[in-house]
PDB file of N, CA and C in Angstrom:
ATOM      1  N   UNK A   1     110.702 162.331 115.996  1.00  0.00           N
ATOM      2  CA  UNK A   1     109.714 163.328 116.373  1.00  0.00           C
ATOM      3  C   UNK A   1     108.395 162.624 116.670  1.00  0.00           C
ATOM      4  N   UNK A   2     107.625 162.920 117.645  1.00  0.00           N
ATOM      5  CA  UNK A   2     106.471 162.373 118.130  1.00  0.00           C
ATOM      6  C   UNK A   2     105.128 163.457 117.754  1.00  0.00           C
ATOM      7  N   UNK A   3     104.400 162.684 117.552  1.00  0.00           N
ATOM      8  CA  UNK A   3     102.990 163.486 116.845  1.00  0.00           C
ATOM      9  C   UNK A   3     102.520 164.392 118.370  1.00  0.00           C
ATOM     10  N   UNK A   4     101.853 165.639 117.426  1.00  0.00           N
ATOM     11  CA  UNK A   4     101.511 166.252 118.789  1.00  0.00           C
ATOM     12  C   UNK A   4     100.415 165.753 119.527  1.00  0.00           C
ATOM     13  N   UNK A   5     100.386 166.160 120.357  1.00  0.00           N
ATOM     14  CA  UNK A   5      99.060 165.418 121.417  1.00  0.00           C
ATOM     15  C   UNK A   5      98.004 166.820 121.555  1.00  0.00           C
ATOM     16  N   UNK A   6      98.398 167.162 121.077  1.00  0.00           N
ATOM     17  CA  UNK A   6      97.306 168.626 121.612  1.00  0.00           C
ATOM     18  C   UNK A   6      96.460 168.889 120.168  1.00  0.00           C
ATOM     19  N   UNK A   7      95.202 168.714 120.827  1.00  0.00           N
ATOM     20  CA  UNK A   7      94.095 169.158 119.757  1.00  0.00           C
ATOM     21  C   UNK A   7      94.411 170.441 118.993  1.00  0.00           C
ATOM     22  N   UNK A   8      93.836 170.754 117.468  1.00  0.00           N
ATOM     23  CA  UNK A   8      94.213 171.926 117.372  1.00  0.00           C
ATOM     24  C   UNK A   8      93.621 173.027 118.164  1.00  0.00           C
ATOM     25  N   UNK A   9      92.196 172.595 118.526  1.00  0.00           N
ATOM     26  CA  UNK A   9      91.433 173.698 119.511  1.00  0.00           C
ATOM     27  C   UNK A   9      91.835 174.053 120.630  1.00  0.00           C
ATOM     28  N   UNK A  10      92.780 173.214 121.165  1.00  0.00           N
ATOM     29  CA  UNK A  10      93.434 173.971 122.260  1.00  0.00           C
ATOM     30  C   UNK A  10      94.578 175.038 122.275  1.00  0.00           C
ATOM     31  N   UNK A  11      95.019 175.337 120.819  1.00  0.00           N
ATOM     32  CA  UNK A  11      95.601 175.946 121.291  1.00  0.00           C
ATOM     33  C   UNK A  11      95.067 177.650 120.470  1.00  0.00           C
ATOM     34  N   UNK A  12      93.393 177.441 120.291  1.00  0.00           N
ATOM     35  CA  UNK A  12      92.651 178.634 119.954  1.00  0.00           C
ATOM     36  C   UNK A  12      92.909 179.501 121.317  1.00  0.00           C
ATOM     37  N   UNK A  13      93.228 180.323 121.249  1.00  0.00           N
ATOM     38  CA  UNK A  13      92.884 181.240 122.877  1.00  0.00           C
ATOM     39  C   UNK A  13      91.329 181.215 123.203  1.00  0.00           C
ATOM     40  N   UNK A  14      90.801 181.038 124.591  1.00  0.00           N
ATOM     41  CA  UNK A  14      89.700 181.556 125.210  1.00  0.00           C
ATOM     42  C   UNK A  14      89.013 182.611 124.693  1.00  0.00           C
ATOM     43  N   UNK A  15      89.838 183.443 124.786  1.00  0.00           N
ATOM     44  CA  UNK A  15      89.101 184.734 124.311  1.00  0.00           C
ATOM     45  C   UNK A  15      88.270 185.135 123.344  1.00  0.00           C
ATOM     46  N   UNK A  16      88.704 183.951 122.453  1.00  0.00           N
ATOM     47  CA  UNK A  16      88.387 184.537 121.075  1.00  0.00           C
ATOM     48  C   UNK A  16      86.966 183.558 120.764  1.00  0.00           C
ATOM     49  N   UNK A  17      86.144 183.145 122.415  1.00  0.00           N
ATOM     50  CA  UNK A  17      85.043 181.983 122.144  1.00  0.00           C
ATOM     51  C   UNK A  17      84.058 183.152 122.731  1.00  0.00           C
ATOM     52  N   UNK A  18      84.867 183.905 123.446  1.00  0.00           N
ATOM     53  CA  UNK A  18      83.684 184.953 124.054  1.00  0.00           C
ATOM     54  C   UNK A  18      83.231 185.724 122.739  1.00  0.00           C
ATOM     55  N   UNK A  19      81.815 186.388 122.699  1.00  0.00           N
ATOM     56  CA  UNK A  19      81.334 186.560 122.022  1.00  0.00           C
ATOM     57  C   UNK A  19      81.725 188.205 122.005  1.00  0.00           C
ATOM     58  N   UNK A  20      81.834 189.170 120.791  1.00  0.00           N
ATOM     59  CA  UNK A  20      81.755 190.591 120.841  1.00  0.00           C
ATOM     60  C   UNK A  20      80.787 190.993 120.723  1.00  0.00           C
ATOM     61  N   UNK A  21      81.029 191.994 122.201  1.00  0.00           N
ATOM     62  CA  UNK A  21      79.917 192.869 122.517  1.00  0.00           C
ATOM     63  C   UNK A  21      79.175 193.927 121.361  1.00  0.00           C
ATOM     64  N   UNK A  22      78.174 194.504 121.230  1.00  0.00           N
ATOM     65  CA  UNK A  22      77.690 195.225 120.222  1.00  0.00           C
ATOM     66  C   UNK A  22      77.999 196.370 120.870  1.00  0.00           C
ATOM     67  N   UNK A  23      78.435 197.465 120.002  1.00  0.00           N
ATOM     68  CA  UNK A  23      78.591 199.034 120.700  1.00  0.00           C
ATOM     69  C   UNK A  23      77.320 199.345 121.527  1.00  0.00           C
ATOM     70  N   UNK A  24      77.193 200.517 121.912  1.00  0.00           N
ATOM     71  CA  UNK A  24      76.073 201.158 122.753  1.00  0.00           C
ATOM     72  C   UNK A  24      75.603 202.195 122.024  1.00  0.00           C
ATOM     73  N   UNK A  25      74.300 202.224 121.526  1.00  0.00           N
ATOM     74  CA  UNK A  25      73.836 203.401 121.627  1.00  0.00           C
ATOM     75  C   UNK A  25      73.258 204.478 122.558  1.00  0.00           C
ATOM     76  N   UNK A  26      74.137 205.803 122.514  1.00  0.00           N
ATOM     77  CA  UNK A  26      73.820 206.401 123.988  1.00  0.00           C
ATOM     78  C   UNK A  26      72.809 207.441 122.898  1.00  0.00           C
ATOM     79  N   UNK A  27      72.306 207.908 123.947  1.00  0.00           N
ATOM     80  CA  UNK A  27      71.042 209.063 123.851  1.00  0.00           C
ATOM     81  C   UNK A  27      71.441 210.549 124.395  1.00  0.00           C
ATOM     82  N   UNK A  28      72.325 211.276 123.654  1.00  0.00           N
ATOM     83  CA  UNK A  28      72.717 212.494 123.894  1.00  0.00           C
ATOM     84  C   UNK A  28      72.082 213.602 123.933  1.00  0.00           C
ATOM     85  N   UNK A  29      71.036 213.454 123.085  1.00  0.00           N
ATOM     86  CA  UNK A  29      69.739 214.215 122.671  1.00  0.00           C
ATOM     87  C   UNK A  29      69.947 214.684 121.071  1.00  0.00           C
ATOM     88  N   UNK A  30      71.014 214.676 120.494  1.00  0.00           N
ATOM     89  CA  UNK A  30      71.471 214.863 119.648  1.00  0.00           C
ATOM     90  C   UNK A  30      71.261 213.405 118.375  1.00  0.00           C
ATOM     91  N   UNK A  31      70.119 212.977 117.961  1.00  0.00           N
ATOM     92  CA  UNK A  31      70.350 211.957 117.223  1.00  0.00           C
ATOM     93  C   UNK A  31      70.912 211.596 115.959  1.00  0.00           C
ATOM     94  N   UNK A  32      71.509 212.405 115.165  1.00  0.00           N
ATOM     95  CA  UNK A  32      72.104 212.393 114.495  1.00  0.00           C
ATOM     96  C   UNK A  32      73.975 212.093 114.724  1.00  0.00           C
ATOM     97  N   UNK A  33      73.878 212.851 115.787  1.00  0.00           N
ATOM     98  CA  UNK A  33      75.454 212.402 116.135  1.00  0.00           C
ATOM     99  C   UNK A  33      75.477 210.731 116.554  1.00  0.00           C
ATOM    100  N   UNK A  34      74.437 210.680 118.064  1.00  0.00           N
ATOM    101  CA  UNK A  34      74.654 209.569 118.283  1.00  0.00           C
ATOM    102  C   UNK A  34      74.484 208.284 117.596  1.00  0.00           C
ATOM    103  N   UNK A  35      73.909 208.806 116.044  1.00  0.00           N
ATOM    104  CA  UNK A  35      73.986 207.232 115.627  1.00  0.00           C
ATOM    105  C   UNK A  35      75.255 207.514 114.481  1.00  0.00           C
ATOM    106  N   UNK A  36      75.853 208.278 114.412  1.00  0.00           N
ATOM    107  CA  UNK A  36      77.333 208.442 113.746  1.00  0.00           C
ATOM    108  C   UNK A  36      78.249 207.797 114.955  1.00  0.00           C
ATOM    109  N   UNK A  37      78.141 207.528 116.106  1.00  0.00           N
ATOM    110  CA  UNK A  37      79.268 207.675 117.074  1.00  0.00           C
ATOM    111  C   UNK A  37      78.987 206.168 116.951  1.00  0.00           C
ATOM    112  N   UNK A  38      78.033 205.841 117.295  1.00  0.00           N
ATOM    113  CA  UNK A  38      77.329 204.134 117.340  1.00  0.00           C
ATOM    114  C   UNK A  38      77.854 203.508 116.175  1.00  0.00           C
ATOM    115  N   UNK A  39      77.700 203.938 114.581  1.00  0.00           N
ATOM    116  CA  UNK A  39      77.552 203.311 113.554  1.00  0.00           C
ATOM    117  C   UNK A  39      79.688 202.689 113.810  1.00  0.00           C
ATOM    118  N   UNK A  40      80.257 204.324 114.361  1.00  0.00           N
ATOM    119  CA  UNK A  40      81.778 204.255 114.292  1.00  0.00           C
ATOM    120  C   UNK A  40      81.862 203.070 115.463  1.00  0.00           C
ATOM    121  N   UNK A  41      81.966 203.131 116.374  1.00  0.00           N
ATOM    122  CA  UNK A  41      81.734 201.686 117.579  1.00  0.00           C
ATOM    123  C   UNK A  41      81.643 200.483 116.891  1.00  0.00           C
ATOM    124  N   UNK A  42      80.155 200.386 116.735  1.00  0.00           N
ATOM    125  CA  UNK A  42      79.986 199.372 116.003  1.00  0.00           C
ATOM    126  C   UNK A  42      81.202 198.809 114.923  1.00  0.00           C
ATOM    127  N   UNK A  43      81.202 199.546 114.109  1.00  0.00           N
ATOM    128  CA  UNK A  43      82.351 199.138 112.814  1.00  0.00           C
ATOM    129  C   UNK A  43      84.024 198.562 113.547  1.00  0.00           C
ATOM    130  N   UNK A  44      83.879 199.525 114.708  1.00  0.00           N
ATOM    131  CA  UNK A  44      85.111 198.875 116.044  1.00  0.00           C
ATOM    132  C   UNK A  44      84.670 197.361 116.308  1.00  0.00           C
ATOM    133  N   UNK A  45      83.599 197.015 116.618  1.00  0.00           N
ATOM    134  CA  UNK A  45      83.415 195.588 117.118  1.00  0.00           C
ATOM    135  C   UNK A  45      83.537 194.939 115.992  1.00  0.00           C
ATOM    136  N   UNK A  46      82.788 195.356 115.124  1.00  0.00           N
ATOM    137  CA  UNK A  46      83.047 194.209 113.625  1.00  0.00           C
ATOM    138  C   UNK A  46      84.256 193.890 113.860  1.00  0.00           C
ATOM    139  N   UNK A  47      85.355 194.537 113.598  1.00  0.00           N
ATOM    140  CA  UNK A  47      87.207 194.521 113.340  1.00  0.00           C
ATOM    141  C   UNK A  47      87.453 194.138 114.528  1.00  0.00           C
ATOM    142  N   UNK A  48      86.976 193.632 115.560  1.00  0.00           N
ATOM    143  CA  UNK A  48      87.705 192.845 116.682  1.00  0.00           C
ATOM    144  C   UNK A  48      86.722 191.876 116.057  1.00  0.00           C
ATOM    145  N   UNK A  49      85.570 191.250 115.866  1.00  0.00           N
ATOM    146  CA  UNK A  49      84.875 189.889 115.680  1.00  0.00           C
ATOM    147  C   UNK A  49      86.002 189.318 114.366  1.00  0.00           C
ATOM    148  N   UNK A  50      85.561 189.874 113.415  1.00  0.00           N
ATOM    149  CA  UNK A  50      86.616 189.849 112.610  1.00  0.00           C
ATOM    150  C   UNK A  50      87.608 189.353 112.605  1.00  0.00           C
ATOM    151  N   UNK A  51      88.113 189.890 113.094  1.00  0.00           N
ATOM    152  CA  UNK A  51      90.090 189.788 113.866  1.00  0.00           C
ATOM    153  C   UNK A  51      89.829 188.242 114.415  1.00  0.00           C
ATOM    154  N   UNK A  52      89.270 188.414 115.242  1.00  0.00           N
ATOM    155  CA  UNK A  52      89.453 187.278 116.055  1.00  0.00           C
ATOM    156  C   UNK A  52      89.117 185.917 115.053  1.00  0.00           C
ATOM    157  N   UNK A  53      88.503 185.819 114.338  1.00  0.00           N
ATOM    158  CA  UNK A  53      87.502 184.773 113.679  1.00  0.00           C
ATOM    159  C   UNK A  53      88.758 184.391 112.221  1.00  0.00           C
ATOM    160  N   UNK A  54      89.255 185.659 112.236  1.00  0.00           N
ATOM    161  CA  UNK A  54      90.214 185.246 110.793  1.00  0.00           C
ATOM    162  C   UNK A  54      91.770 184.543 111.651  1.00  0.00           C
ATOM    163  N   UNK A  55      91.958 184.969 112.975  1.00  0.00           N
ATOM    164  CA  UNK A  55      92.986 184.887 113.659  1.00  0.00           C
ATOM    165  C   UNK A  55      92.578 182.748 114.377  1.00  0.00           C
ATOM    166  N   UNK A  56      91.670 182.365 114.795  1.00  0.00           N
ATOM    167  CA  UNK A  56      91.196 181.254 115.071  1.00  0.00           C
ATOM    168  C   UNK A  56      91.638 180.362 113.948  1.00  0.00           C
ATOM    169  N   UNK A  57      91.126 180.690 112.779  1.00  0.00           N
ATOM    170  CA  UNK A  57      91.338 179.933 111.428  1.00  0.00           C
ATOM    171  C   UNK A  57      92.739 180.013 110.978  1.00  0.00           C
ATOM    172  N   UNK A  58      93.618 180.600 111.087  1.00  0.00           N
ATOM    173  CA  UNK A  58      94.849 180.712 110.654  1.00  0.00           C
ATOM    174  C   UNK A  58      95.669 180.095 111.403  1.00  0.00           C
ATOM    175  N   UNK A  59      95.260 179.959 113.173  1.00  0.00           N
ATOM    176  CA  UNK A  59      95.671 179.197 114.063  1.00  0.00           C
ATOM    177  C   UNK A  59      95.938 177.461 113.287  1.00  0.00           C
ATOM    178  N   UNK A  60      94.172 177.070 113.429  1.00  0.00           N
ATOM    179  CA  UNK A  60      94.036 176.253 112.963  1.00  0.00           C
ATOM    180  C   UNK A  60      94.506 175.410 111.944  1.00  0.00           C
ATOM    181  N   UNK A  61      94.947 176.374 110.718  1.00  0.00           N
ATOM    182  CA  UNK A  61      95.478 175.797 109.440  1.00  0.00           C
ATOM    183  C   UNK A  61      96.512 175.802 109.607  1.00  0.00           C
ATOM    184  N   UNK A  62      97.471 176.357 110.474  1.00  0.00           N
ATOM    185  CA  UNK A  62      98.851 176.266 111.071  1.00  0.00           C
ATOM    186  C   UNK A  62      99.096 174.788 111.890  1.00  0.00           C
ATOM    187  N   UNK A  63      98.275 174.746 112.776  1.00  0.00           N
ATOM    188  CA  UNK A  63      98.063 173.662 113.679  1.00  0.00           C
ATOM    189  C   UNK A  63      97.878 172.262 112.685  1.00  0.00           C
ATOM    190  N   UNK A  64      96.979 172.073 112.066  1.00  0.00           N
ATOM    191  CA  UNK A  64      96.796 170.812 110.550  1.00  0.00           C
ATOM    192  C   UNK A  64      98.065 170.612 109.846  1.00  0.00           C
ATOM    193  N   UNK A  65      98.749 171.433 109.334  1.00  0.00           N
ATOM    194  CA  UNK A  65      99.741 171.623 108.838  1.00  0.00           C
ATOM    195  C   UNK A  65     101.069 171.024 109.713  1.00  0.00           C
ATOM    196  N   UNK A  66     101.135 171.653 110.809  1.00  0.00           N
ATOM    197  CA  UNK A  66     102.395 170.966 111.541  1.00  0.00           C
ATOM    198  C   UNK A  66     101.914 169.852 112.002  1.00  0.00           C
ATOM    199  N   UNK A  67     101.003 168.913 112.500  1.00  0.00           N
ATOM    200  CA  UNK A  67     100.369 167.877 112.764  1.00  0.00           C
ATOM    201  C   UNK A  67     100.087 166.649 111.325  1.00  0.00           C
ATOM    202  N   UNK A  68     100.277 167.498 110.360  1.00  0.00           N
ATOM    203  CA  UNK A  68     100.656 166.627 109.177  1.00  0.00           C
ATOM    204  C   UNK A  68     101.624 166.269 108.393  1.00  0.00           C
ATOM    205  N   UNK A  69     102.829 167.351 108.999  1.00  0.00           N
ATOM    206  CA  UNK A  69     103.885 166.955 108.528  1.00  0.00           C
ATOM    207  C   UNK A  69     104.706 166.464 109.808  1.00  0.00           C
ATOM    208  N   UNK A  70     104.520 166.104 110.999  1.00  0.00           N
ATOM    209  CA  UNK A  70     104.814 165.471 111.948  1.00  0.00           C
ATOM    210  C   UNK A  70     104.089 163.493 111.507  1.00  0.00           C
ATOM    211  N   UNK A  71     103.270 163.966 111.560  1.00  0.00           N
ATOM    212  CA  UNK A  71     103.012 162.113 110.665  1.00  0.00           C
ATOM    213  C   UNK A  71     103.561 162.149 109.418  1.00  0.00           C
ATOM    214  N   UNK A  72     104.119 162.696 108.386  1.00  0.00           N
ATOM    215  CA  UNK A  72     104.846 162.116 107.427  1.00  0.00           C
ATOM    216  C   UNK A  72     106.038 162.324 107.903  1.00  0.00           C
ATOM    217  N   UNK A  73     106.813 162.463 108.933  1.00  0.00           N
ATOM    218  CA  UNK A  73     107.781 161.798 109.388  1.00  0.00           C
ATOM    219  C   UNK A  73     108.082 161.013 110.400  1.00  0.00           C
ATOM    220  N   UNK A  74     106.834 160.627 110.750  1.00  0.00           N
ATOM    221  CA  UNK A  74     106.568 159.398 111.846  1.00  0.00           C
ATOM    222  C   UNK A  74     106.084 158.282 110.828  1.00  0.00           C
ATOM    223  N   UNK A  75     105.502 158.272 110.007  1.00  0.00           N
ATOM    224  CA  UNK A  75     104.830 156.826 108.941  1.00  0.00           C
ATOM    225  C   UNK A  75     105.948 156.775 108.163  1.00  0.00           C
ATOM    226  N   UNK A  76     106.366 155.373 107.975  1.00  0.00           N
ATOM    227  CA  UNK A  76     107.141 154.739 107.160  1.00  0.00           C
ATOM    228  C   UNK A  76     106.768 154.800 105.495  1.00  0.00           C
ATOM    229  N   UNK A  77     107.528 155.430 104.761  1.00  0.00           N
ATOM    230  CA  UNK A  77     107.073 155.492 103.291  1.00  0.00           C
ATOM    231  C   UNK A  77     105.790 153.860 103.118  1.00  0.00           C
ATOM    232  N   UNK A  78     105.220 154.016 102.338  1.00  0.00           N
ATOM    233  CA  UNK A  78     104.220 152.921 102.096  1.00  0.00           C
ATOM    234  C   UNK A  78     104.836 152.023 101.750  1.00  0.00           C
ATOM    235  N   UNK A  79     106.155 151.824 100.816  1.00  0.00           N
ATOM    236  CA  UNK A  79     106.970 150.564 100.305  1.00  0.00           C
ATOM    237  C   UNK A  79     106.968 150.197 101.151  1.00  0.00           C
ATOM    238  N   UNK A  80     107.692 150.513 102.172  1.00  0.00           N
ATOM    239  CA  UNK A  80     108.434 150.009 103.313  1.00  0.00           C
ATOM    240  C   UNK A  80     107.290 148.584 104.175  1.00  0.00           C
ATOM    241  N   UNK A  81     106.055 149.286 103.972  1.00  0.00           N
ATOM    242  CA  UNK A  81     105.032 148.030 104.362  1.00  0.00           C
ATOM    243  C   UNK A  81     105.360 146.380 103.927  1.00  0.00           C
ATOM    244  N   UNK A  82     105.387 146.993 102.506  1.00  0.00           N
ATOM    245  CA  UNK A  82     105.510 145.567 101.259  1.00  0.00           C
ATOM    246  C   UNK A  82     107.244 144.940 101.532  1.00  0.00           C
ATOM    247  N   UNK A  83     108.502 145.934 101.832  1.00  0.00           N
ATOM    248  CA  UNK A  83     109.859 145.508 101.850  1.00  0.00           C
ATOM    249  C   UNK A  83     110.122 146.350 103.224  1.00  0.00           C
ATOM    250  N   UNK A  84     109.916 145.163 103.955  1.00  0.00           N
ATOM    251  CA  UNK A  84     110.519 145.966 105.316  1.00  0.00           C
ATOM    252  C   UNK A  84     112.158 146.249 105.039  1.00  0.00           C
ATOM    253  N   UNK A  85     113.303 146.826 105.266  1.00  0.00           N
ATOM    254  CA  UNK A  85     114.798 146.827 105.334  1.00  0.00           C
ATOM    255  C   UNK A  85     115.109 146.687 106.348  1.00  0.00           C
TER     256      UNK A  85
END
């Protein structure tokens, strides 16, 4: 088996470098609603920033992980330095 060649950052998706948008507050005339409708939006973007940011890192620790057990079966136990066979 050959070590991977691919950074772990490449294989973060794009998407998840773009930044989330903040909801909108609209002006209905009604201000009480519209900052209930906003506050609900908003709490929508959190859970996609969120998402995305816990989803990057899990990538990542996936990616370390198979990239480290791909070199402990590419490196020769350490004896093996001192007693080649």
């Amino acid at each position: 088996m050959l070590a991977p060649r691919d950074g772990c950052s490449t294989l973060i998706a794009s998407r998840w470098a773009e930044p989330v948008r903040s909801a909108v507050l609209d002006d209905s005339g009604d201000a009480a609603l519209d900052w209930q409708l906003f506050g609900v939006a908003q709490t929508g973007q959190l859970n996609i920033a969120n998402r995305d940011k816990a989803d990057a890192l899990e990538t990542i620790r996936r990616c370390e992980a198979r990239d480290a057990a791909a070199v402990r079966q590419i490196e020769p136990p350490w004896w093996r330095k001192l007693w080649p066979g």
